[in-house]
C-alpha atoms as a PDB file:
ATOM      1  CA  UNK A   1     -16.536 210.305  73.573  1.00  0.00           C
ATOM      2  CA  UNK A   2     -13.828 211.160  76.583  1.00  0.00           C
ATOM      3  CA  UNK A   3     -12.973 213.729  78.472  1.00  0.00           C
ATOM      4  CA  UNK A   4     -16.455 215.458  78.679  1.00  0.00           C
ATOM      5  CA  UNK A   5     -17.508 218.469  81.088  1.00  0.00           C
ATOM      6  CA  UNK A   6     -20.949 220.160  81.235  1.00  0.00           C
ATOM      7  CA  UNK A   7     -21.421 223.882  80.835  1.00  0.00           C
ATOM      8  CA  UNK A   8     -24.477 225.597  80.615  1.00  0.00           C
ATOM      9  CA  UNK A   9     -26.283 226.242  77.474  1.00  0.00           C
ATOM     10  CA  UNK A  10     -27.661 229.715  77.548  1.00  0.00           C
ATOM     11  CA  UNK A  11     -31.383 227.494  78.103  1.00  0.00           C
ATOM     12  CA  UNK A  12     -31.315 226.379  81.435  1.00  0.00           C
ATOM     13  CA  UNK A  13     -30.314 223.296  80.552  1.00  0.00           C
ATOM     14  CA  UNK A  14     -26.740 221.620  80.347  1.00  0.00           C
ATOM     15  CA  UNK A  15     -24.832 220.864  77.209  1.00  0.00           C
ATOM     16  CA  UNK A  16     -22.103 218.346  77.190  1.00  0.00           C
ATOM     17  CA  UNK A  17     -18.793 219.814  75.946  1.00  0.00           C
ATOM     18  CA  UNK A  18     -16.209 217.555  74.529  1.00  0.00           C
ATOM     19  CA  UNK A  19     -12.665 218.096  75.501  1.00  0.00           C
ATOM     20  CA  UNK A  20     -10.223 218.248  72.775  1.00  0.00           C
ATOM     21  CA  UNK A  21      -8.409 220.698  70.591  1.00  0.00           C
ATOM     22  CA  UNK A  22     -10.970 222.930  71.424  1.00  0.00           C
ATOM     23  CA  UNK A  23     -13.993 222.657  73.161  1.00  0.00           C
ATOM     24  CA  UNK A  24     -17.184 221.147  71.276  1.00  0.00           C
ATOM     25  CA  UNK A  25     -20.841 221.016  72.258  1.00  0.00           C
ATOM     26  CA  UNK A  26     -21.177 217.270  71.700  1.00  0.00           C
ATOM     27  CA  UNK A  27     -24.574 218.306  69.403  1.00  0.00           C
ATOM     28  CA  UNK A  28     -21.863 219.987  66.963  1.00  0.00           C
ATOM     29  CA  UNK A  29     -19.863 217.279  67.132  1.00  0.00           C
ATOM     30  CA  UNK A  30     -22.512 214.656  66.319  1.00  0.00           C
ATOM     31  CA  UNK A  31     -24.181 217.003  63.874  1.00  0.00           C
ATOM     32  CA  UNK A  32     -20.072 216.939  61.952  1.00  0.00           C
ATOM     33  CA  UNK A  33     -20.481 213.027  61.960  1.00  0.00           C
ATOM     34  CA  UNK A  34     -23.731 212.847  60.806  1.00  0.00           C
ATOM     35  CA  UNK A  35     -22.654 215.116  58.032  1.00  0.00           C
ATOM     36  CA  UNK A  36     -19.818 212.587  57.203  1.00  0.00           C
ATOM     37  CA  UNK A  37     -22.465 209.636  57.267  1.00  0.00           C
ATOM     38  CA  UNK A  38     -24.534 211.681  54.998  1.00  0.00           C
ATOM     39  CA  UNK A  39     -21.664 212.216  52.498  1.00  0.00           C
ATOM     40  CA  UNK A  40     -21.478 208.193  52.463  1.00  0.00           C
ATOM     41  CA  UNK A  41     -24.434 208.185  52.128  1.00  0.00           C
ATOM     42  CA  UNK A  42     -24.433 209.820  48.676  1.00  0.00           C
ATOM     43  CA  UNK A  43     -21.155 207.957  47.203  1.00  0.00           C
ATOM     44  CA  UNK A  44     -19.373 210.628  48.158  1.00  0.00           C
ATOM     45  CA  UNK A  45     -16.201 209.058  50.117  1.00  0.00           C
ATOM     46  CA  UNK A  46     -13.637 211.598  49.714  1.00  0.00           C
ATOM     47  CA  UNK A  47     -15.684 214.403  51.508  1.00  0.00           C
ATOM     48  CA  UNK A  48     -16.797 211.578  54.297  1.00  0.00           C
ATOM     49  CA  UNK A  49     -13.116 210.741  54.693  1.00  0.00           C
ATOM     50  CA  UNK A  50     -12.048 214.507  54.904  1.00  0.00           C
ATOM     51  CA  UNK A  51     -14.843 214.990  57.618  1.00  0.00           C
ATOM     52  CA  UNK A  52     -14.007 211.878  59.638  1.00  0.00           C
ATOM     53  CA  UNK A  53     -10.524 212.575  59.691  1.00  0.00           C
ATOM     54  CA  UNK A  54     -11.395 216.494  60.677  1.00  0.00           C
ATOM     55  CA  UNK A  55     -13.420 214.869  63.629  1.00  0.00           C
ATOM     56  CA  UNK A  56     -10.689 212.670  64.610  1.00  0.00           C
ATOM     57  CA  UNK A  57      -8.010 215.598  64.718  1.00  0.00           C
ATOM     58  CA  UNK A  58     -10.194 218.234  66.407  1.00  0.00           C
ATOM     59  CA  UNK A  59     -11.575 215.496  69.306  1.00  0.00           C
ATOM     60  CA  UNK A  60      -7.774 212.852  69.707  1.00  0.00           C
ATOM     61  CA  UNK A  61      -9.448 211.392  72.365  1.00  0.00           C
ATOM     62  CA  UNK A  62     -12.189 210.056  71.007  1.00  0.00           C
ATOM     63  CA  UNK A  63     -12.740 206.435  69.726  1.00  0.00           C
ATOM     64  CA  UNK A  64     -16.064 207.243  67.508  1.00  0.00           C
ATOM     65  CA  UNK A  65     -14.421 209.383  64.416  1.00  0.00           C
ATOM     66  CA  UNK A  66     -11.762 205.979  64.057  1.00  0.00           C
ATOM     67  CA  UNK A  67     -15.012 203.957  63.958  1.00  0.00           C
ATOM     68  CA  UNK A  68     -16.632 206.135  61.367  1.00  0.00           C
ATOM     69  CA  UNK A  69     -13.436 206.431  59.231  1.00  0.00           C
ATOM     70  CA  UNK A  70     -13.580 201.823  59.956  1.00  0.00           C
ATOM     71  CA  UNK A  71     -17.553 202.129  58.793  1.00  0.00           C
ATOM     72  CA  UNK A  72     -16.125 204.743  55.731  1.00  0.00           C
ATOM     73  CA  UNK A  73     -13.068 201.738  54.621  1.00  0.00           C
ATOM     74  CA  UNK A  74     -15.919 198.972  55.377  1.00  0.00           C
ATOM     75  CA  UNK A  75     -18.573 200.121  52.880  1.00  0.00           C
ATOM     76  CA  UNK A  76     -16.438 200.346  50.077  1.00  0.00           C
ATOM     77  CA  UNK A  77     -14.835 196.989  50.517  1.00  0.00           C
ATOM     78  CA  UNK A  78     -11.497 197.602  52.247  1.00  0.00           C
ATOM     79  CA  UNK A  79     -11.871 195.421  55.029  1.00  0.00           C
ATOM     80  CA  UNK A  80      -8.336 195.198  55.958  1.00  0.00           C
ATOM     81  CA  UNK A  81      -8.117 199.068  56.366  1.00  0.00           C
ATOM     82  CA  UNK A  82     -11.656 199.318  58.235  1.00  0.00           C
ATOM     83  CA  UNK A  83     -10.114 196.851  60.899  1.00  0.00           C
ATOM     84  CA  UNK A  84      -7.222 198.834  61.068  1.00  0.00           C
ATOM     85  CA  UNK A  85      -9.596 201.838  62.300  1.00  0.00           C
ATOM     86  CA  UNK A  86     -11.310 199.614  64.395  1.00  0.00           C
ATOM     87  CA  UNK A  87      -8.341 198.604  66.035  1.00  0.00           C
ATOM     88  CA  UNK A  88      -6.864 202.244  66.561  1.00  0.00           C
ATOM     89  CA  UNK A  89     -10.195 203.100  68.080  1.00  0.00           C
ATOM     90  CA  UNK A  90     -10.039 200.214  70.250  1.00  0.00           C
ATOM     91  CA  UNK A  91      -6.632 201.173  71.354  1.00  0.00           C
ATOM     92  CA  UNK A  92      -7.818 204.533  71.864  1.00  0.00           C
ATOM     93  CA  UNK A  93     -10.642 203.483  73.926  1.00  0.00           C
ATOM     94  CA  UNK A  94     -10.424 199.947  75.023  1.00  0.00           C
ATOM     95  CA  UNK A  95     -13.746 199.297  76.736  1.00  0.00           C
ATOM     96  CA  UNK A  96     -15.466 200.798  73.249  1.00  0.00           C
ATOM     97  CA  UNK A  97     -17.809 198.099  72.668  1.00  0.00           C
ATOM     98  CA  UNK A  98     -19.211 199.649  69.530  1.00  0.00           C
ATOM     99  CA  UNK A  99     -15.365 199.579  68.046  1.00  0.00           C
ATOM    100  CA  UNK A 100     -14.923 196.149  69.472  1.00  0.00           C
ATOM    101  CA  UNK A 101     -18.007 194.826  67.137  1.00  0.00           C
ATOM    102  CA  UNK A 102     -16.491 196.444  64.509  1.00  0.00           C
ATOM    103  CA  UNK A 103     -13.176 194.797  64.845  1.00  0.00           C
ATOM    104  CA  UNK A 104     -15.460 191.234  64.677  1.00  0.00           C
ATOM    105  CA  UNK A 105     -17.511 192.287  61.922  1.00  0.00           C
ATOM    106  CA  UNK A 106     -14.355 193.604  59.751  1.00  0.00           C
ATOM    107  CA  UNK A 107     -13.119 190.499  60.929  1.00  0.00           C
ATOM    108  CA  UNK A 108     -15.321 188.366  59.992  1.00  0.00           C
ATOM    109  CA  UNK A 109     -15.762 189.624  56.570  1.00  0.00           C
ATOM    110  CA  UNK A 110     -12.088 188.652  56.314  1.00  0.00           C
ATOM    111  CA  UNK A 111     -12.447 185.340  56.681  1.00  0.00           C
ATOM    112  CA  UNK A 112     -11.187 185.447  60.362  1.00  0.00           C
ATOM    113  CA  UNK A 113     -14.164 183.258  61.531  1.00  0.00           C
ATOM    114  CA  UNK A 114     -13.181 182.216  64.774  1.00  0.00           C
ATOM    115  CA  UNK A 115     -11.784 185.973  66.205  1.00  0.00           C
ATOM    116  CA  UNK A 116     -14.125 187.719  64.746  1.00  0.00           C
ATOM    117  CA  UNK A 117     -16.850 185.377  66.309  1.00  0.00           C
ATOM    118  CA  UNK A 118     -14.453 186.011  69.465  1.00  0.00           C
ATOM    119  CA  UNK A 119     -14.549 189.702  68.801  1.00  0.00           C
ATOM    120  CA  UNK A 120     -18.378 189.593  68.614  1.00  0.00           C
ATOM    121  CA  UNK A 121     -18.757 187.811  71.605  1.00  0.00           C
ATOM    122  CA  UNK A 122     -16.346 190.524  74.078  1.00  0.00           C
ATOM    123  CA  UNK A 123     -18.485 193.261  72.311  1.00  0.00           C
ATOM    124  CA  UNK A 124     -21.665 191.652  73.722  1.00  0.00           C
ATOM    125  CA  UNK A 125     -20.117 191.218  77.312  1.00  0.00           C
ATOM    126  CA  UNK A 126     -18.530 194.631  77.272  1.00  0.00           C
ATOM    127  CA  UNK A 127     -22.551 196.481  77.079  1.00  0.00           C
ATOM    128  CA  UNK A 128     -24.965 193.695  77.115  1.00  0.00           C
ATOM    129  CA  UNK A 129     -27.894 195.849  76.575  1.00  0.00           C
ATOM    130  CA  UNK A 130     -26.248 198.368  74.473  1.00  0.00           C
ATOM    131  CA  UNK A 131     -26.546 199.292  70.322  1.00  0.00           C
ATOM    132  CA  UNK A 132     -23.360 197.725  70.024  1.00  0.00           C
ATOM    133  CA  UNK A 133     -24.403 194.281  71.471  1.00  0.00           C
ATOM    134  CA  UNK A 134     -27.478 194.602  69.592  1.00  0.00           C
ATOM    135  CA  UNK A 135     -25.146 195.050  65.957  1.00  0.00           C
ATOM    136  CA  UNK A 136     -22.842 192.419  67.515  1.00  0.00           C
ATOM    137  CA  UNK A 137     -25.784 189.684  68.313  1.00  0.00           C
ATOM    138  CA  UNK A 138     -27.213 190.700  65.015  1.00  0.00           C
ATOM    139  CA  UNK A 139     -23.803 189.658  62.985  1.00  0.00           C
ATOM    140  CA  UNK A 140     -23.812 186.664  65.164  1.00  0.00           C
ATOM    141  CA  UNK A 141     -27.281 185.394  64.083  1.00  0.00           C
ATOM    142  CA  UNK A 142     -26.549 186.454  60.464  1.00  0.00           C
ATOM    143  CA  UNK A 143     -22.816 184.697  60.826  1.00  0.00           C
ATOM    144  CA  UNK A 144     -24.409 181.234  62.003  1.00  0.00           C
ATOM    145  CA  UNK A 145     -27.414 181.067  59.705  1.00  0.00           C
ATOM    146  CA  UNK A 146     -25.125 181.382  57.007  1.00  0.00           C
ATOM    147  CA  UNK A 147     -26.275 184.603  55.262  1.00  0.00           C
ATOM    148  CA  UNK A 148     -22.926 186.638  55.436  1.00  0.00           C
ATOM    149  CA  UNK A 149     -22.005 186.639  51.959  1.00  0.00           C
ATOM    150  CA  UNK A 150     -18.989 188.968  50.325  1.00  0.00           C
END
């Protein structure tokens, strides 16, 4: 997430604050996506929706509610709308390489072989040896082996 500043914590120890409508520890913050994932989780895609999009207005500048909201559109089959997430996160954050992998896996799952494959393949250069080129080589492997299915 953007636009961070450390304060202290009342333990000695620092706690990164996330700038945005407010100011947010960035373990509240997670702990509100989490709670999103964990509606998902339990079929329960209105409430993970209403979270997301709470996360996204409280925190503008950050690309990683727009990827959760992508993730939300993704697992129930709406691939056109979880790209269009993707995308807004990207825009938001351009050197995101975990919403750049998610623009090449929504695109793949489209049928949009060759960017998605393209996609894939910036996500990887953009954090070699992050979690996002790890999901990104992942899709790859899957992608030419043949075992995406829809």
């Amino acid at each position: 997430m953007t636009d961070t500043a450390d304060t202290p914590s009342g333990t000695g120890a620092t706690v990164e604050m996330l700038k945005g409508l407010i100011d947010v520890p960035q373990p509240e913050a997670s702990l509100l996506l989490e709670a999103g994932y964990l509606y998902l989780e339990m079929g329960k895609a209105k409430e993970a929706a209403d979270v997301f999009a709470g996360v996204a207005a409280l925190l503008p500048k950050s690309d990683v509610p727009l990827v959760a909201l992508g993730n939300l559109e993704f697992a129930q089959g709406h691939f056109q709308r979880a790209l269009k997430h993707h995308q807004e996160a990207l825009k938001l954050k351009p050197k995101s390489a975990l919403a750049q992998a998610h623009v090449g896996e929504a695109l793949l799952w489209l049928k949009k072989t060759a960017d998605g494959v393209k996609a894939l393949k910036k996500a990887i250069e953009m954090e070699p040896d992050g979690m996002p080129a790890s999901f990104a080589r992942a899709l790859l492997e899957a992608h030419e082996a043949g075992t995406l299915a829809r």
